[in-house]
C-alpha atoms as a PDB file:
ATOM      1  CA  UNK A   1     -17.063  -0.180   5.591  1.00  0.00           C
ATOM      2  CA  UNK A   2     -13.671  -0.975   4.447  1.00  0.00           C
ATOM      3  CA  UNK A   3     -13.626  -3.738   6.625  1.00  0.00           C
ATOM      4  CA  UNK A   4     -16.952  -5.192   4.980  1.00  0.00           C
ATOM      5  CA  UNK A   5     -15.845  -4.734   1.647  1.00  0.00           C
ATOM      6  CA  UNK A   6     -12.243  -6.268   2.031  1.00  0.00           C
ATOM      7  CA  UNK A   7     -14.374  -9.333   3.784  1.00  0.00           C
ATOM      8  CA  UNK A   8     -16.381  -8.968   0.584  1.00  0.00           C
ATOM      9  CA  UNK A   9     -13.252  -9.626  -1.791  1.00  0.00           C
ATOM     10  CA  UNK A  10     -12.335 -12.624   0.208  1.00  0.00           C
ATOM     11  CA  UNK A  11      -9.529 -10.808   2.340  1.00  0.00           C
ATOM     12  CA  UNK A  12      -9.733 -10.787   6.092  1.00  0.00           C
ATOM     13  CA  UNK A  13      -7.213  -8.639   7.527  1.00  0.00           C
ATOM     14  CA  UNK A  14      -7.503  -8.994  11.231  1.00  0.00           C
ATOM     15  CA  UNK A  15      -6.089 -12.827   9.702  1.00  0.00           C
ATOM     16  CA  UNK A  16      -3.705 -11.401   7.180  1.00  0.00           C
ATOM     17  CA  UNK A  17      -1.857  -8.846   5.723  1.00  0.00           C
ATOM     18  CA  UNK A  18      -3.744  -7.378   2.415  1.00  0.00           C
ATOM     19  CA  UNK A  19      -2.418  -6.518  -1.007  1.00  0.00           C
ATOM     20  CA  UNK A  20      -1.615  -2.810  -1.980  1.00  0.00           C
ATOM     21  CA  UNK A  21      -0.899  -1.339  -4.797  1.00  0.00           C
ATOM     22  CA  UNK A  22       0.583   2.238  -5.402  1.00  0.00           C
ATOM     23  CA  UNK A  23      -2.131   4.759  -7.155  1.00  0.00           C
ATOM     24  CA  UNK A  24      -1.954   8.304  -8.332  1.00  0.00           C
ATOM     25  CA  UNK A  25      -3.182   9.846  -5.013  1.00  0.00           C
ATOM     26  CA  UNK A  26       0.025   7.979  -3.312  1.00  0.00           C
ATOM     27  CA  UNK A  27       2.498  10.399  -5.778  1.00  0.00           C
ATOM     28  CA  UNK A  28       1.893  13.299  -4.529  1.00  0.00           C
ATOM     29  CA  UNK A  29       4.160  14.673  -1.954  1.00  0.00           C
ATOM     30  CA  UNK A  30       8.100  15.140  -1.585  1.00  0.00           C
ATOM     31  CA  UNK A  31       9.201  11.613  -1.192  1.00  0.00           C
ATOM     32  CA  UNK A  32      11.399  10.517  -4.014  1.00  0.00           C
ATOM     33  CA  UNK A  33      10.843   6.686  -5.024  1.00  0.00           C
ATOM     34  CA  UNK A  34      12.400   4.642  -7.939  1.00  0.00           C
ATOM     35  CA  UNK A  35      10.769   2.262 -10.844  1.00  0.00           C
ATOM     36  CA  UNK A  36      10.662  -0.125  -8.161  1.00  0.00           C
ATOM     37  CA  UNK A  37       9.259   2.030  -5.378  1.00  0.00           C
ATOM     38  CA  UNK A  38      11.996   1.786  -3.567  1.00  0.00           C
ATOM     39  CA  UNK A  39      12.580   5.089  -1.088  1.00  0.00           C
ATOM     40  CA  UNK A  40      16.089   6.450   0.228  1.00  0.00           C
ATOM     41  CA  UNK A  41      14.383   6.145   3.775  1.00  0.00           C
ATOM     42  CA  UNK A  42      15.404   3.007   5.915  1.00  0.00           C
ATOM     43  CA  UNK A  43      13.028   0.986   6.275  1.00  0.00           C
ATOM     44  CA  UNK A  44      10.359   2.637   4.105  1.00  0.00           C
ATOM     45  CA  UNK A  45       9.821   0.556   1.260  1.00  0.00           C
ATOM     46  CA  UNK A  46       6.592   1.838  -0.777  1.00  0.00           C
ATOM     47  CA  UNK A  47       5.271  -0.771  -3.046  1.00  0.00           C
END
């Protein structure tokens, strides 16, 4: 279903990557991130 309604929105992502956005279900947890969404883990990056 996600699939269908990505396709739906004009994005295909077996073709490309697809835009995300943070939302308030993504804040909760431990993980500290700053007003850019930046993380102190390497390589995790959350924006």
């Amino acid at each position: 279903m996600i699939h269908e309604k990505q396709l739906a929105l004009g994005f295909d992502l077996t073709q490309q990557p697809i835009p995300i956005v943070p939302a308030a279900h993504y804040t909760y947890g431990s993980m500290i991130v700053d007003q850019h969404g930046r993380t102190d883990l390497d390589g995790l990056y959350g924006y």
